[in-house]
PDB file of N, CA and C in Angstrom:
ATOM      1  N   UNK A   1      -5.464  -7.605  -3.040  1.00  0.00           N
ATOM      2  CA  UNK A   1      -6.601  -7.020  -2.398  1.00  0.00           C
ATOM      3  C   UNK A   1      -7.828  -7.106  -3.289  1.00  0.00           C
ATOM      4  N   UNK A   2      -7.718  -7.344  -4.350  1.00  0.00           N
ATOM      5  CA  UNK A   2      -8.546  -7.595  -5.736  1.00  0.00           C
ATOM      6  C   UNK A   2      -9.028  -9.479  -5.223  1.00  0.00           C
ATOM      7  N   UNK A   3     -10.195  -9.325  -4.755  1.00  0.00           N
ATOM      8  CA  UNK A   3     -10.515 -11.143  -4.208  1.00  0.00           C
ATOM      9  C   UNK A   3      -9.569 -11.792  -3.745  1.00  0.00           C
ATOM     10  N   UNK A   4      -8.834 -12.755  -3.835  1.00  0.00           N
ATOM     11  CA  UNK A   4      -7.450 -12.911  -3.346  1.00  0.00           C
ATOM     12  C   UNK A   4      -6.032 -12.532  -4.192  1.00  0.00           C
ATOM     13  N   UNK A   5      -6.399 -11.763  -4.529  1.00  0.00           N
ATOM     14  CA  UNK A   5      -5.270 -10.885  -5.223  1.00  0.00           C
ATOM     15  C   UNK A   5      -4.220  -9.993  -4.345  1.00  0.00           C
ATOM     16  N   UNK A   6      -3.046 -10.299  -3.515  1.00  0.00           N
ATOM     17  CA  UNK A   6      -2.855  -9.229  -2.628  1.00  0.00           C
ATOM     18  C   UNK A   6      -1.845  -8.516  -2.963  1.00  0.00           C
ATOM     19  N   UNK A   7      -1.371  -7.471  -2.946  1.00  0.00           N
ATOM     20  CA  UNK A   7      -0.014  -6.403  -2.948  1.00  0.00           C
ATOM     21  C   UNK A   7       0.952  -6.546  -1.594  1.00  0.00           C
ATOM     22  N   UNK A   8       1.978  -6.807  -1.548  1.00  0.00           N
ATOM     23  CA  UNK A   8       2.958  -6.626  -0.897  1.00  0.00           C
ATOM     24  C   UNK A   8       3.762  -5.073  -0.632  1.00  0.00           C
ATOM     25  N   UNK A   9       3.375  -4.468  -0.030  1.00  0.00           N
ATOM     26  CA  UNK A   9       3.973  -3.148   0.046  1.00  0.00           C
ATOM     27  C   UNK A   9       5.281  -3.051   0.550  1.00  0.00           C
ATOM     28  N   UNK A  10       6.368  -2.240   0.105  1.00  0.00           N
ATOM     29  CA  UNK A  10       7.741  -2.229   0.642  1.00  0.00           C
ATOM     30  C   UNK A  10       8.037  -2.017   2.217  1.00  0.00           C
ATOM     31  N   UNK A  11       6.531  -1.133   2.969  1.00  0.00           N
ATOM     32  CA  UNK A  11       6.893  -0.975   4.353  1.00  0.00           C
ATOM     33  C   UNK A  11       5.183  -1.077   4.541  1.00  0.00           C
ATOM     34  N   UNK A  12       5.258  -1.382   5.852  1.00  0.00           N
ATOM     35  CA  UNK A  12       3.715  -0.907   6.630  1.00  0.00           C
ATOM     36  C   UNK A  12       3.820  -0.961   7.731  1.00  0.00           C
ATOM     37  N   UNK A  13       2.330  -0.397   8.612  1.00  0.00           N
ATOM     38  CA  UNK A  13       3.042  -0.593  10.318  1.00  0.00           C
ATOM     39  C   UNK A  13       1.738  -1.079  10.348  1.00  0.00           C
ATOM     40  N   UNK A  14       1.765  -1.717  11.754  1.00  0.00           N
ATOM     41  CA  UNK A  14       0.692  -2.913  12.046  1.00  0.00           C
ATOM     42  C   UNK A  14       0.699  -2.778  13.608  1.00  0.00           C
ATOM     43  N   UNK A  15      -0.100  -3.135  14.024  1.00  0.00           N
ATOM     44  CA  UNK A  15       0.082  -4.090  15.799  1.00  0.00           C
ATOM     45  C   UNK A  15       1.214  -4.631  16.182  1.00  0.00           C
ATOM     46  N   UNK A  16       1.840  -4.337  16.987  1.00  0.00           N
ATOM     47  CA  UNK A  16       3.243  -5.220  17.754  1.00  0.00           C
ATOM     48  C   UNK A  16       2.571  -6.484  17.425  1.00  0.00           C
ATOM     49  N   UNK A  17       1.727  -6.737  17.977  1.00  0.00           N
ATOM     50  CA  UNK A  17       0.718  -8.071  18.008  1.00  0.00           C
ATOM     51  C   UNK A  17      -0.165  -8.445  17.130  1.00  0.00           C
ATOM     52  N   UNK A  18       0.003  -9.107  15.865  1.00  0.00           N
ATOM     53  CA  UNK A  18      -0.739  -9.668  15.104  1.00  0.00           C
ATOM     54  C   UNK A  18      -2.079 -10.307  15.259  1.00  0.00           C
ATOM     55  N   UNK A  19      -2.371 -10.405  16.403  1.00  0.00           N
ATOM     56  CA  UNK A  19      -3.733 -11.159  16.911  1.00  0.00           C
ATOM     57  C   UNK A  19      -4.290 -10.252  17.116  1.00  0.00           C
ATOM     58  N   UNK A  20      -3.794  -8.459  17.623  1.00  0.00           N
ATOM     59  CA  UNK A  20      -4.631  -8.055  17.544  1.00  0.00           C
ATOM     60  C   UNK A  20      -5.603  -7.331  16.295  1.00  0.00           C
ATOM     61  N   UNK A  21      -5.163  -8.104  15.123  1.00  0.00           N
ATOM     62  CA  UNK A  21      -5.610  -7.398  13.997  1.00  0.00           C
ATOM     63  C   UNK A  21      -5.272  -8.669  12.980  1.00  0.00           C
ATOM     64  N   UNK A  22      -5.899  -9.844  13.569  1.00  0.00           N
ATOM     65  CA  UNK A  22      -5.875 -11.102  12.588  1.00  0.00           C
ATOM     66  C   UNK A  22      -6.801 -10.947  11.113  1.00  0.00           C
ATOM     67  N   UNK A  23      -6.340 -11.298  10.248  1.00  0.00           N
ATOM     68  CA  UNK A  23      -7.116 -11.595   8.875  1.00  0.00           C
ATOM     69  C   UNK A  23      -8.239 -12.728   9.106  1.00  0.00           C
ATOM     70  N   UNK A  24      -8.884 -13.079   8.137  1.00  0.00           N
ATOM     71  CA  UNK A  24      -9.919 -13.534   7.905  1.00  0.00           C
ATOM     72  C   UNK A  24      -9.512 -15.123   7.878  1.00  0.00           C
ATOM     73  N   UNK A  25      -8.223 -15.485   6.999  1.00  0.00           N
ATOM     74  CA  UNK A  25      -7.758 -16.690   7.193  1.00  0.00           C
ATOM     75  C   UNK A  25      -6.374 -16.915   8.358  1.00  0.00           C
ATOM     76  N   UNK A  26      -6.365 -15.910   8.913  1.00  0.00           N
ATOM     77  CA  UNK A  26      -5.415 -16.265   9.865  1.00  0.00           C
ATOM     78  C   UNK A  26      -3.909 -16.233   9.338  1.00  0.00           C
ATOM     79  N   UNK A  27      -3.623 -15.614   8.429  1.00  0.00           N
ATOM     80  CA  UNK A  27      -2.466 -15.972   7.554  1.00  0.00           C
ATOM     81  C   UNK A  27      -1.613 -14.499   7.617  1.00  0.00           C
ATOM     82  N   UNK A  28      -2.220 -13.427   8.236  1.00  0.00           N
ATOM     83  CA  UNK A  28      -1.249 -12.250   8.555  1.00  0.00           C
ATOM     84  C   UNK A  28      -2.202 -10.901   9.158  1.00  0.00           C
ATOM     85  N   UNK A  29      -2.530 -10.233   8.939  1.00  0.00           N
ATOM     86  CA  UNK A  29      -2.618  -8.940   9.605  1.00  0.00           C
ATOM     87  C   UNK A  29      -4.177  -8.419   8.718  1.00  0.00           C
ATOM     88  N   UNK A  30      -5.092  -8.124   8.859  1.00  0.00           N
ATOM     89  CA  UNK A  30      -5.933  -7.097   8.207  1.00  0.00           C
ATOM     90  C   UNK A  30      -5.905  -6.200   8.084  1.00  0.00           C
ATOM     91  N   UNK A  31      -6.480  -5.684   6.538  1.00  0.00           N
ATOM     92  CA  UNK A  31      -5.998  -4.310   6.484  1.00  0.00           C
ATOM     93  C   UNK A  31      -6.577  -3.071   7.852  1.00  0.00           C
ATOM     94  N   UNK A  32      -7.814  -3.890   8.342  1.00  0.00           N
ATOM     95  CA  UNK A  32      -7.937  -3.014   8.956  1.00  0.00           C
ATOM     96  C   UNK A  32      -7.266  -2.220  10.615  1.00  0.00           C
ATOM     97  N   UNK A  33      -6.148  -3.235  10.596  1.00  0.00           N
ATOM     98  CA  UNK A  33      -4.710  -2.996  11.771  1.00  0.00           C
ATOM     99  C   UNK A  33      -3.723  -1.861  10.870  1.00  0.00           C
ATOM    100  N   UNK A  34      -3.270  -2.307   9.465  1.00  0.00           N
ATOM    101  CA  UNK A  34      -2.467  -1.311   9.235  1.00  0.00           C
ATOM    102  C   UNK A  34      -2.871   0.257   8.832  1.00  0.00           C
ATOM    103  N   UNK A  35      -1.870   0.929   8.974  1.00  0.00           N
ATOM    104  CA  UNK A  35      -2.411   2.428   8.785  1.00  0.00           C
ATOM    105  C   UNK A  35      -1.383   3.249   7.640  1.00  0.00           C
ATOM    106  N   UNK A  36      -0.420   3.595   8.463  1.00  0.00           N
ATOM    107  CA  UNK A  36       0.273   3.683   6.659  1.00  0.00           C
ATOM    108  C   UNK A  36       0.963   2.580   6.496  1.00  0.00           C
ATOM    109  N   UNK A  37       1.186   2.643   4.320  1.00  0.00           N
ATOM    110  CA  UNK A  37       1.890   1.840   3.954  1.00  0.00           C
ATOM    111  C   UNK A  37       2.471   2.906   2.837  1.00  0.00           C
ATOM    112  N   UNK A  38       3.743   2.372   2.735  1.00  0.00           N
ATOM    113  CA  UNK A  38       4.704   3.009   1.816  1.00  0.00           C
ATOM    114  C   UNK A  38       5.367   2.043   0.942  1.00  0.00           C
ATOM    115  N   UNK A  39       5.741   2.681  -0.500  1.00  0.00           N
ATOM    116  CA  UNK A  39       6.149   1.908  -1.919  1.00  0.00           C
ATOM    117  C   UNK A  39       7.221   2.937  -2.054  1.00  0.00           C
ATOM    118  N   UNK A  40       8.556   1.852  -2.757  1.00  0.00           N
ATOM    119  CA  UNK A  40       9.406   2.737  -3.330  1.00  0.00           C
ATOM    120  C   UNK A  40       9.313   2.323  -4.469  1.00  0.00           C
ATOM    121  N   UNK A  41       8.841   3.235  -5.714  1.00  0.00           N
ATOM    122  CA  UNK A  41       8.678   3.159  -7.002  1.00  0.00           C
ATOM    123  C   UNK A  41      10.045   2.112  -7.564  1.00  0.00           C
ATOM    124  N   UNK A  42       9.921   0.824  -7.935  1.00  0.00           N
ATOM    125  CA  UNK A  42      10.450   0.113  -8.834  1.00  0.00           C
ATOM    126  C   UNK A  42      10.984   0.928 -10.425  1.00  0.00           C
ATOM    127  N   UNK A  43      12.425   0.472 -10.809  1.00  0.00           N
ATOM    128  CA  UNK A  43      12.043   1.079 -12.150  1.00  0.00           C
ATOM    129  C   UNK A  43      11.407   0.519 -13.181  1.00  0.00           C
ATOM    130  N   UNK A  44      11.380   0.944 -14.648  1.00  0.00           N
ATOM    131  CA  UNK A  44      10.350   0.174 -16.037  1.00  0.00           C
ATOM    132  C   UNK A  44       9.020   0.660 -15.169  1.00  0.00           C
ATOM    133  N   UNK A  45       8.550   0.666 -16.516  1.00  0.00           N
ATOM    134  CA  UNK A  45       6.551   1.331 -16.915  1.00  0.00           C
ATOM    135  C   UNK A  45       6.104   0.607 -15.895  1.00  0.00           C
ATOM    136  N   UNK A  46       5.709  -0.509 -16.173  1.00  0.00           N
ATOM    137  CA  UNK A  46       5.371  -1.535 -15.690  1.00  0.00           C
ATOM    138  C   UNK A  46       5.230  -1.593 -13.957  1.00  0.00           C
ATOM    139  N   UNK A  47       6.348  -1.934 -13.909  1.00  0.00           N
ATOM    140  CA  UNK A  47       6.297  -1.408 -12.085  1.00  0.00           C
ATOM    141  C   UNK A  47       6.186   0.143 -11.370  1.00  0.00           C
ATOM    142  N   UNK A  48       6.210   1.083 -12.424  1.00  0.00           N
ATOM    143  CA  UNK A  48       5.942   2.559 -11.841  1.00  0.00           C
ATOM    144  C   UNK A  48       4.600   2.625 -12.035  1.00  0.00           C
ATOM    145  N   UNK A  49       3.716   2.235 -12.989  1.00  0.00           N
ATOM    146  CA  UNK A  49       2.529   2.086 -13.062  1.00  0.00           C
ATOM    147  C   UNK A  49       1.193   1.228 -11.968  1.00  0.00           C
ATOM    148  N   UNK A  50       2.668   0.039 -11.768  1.00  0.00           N
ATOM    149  CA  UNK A  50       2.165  -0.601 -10.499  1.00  0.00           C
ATOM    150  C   UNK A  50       1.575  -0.024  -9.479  1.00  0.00           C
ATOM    151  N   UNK A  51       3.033   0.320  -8.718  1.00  0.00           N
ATOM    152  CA  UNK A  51       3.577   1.249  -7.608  1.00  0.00           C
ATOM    153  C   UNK A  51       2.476   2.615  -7.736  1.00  0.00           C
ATOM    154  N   UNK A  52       2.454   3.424  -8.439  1.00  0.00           N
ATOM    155  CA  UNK A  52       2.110   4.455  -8.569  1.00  0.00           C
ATOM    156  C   UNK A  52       0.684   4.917  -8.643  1.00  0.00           C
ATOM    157  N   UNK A  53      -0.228   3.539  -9.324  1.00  0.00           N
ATOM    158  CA  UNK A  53      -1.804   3.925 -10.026  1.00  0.00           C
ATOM    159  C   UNK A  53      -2.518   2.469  -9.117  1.00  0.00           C
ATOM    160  N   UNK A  54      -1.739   1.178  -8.945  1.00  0.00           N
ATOM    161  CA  UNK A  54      -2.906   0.269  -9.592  1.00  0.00           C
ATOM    162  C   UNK A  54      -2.784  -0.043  -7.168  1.00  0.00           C
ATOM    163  N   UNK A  55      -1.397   0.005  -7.088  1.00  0.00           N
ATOM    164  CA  UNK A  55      -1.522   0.056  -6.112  1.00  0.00           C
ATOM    165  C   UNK A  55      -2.035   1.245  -4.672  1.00  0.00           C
ATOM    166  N   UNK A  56      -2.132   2.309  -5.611  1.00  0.00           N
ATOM    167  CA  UNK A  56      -2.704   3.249  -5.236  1.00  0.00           C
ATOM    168  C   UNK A  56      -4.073   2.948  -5.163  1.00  0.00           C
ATOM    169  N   UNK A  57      -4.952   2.338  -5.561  1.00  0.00           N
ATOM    170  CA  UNK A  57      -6.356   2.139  -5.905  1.00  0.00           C
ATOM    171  C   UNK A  57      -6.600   1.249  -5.023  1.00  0.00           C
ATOM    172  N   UNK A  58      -5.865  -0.012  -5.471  1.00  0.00           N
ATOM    173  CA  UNK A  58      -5.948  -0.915  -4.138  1.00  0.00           C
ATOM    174  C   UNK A  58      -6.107  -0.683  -2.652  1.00  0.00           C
ATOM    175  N   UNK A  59      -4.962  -0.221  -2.478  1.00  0.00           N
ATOM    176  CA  UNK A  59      -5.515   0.424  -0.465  1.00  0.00           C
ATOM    177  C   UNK A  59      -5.837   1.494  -0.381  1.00  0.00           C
ATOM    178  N   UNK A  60      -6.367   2.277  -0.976  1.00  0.00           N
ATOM    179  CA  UNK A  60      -7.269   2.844  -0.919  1.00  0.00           C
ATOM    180  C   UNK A  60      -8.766   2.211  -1.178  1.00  0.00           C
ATOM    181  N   UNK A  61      -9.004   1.619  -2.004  1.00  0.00           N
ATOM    182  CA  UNK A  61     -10.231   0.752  -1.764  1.00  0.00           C
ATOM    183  C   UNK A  61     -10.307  -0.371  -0.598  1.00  0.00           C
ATOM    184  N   UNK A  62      -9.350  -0.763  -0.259  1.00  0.00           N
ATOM    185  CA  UNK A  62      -9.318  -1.470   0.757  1.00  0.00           C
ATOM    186  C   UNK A  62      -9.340  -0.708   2.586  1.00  0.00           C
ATOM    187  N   UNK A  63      -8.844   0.441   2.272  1.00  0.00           N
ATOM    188  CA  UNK A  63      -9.073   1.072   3.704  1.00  0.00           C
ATOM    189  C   UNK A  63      -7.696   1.700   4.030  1.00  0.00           C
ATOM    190  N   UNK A  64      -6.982   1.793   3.757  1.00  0.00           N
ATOM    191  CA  UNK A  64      -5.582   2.213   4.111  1.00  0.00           C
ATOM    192  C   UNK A  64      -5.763   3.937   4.050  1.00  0.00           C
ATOM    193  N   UNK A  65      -5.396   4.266   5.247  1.00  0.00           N
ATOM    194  CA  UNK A  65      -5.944   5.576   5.347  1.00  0.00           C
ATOM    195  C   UNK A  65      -4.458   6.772   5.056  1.00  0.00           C
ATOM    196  N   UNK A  66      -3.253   6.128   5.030  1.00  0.00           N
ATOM    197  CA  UNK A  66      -2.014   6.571   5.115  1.00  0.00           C
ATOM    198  C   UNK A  66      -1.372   5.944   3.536  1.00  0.00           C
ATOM    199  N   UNK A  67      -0.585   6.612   2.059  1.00  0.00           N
ATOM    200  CA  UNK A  67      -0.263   5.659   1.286  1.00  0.00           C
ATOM    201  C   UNK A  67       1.091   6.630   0.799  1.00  0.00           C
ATOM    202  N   UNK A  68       2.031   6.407   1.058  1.00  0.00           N
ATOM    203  CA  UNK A  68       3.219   7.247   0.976  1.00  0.00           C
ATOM    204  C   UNK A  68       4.049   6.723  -0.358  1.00  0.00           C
ATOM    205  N   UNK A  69       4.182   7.133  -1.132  1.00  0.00           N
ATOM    206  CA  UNK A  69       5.145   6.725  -2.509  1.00  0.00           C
ATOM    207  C   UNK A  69       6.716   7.458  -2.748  1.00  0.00           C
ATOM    208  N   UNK A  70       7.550   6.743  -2.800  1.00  0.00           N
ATOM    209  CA  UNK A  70       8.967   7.100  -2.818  1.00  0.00           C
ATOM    210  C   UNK A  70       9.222   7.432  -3.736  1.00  0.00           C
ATOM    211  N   UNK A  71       9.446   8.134  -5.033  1.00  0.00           N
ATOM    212  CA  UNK A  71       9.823   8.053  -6.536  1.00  0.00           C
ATOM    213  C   UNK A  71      10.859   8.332  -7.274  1.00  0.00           C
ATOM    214  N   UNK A  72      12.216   7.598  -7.095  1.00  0.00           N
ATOM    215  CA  UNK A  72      13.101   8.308  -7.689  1.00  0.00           C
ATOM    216  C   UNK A  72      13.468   8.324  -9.055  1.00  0.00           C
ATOM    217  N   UNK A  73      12.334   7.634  -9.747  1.00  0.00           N
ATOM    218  CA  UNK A  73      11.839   7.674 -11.181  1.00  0.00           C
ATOM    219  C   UNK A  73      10.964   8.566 -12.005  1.00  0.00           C
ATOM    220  N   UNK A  74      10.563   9.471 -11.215  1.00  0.00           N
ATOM    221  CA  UNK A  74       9.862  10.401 -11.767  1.00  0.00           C
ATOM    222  C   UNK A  74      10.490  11.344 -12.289  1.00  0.00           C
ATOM    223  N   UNK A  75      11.591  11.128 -12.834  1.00  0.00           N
ATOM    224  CA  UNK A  75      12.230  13.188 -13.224  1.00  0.00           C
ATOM    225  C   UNK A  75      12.855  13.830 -12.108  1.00  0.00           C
ATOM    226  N   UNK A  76      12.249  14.289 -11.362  1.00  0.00           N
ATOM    227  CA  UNK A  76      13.073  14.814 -10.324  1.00  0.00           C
ATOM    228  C   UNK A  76      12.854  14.216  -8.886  1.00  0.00           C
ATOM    229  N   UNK A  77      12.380  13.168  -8.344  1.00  0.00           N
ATOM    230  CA  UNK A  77      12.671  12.353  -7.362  1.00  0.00           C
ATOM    231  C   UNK A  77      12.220  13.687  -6.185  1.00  0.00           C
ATOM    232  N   UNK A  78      10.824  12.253  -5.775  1.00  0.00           N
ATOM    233  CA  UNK A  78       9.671  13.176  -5.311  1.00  0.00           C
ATOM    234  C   UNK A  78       8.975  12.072  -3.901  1.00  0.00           C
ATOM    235  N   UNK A  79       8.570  12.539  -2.793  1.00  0.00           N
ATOM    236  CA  UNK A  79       8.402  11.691  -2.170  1.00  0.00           C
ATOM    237  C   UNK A  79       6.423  12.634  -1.851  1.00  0.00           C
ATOM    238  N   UNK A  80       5.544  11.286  -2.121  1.00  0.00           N
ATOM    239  CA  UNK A  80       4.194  11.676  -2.271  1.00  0.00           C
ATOM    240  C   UNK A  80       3.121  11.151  -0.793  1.00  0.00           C
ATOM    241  N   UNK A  81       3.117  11.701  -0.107  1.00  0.00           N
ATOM    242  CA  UNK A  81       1.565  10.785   1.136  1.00  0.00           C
ATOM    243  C   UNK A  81       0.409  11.485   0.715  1.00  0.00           C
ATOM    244  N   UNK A  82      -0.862  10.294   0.327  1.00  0.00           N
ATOM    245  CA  UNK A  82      -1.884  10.326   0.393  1.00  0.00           C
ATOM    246  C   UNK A  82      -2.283  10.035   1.642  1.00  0.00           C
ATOM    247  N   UNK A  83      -3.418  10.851   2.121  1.00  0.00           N
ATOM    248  CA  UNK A  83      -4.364  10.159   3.344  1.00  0.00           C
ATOM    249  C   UNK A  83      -5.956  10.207   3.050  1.00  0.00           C
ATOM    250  N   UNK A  84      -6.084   9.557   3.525  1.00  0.00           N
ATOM    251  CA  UNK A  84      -7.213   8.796   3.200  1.00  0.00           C
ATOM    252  C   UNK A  84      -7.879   9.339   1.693  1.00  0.00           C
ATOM    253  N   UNK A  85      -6.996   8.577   0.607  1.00  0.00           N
ATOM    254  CA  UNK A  85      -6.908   8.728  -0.750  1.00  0.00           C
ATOM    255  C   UNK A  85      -8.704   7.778  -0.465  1.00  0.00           C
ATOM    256  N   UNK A  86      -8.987   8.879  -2.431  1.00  0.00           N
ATOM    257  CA  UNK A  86     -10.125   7.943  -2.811  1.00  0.00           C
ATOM    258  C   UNK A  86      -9.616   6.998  -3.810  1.00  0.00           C
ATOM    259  N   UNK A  87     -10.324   6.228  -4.311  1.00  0.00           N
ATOM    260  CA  UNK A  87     -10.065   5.080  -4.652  1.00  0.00           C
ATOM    261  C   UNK A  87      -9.510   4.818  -6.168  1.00  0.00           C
ATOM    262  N   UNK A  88     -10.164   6.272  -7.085  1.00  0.00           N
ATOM    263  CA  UNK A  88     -10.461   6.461  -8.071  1.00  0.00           C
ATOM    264  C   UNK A  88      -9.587   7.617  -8.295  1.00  0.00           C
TER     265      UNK A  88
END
């Protein structure tokens, strides 16, 4: 979502119909069709940091008004929805 930089999220919901919420190159869905998307925290730094901060920023700067995080890496295994998170 970073210029052509995109994130793959573990779930999202979209249009039955992809046309009705075509991208810019025609190559899948715009963000502005999906509404929530949900991550199940990966384990290692690295991917909880992912999951947790960088992809958090991402759709939220991009428009994602729904961002649900699964975490069973956090200590005590925690399930988190943002809506309409800021970006920062």
């Amino acid at each position: 979502m970073d210029g052509r930089k995109v994130y793959i999220p573990d779930v999202f919901v979209a249009p039955d119909d992809p046309d009705e919420a075509p991208d810019a190159d025609g190559l899948g869905v715009d963000v502005a069709g999906v509404v929530p998307v949900a991550e199940v925290v990966s384990p290692g730094s690295e991917a909880g940091d992912r999951d947790r901060r960088r992809k958090r920023r991402a759709y939220a700067s991009a428009g994602i008004a729904v961002y649900v995080i699964v975490d069973d890496f956090d200590g005590s295994g925690t399930v988190t929805v943002l809506a309409d998170p800021e970006p920062d």
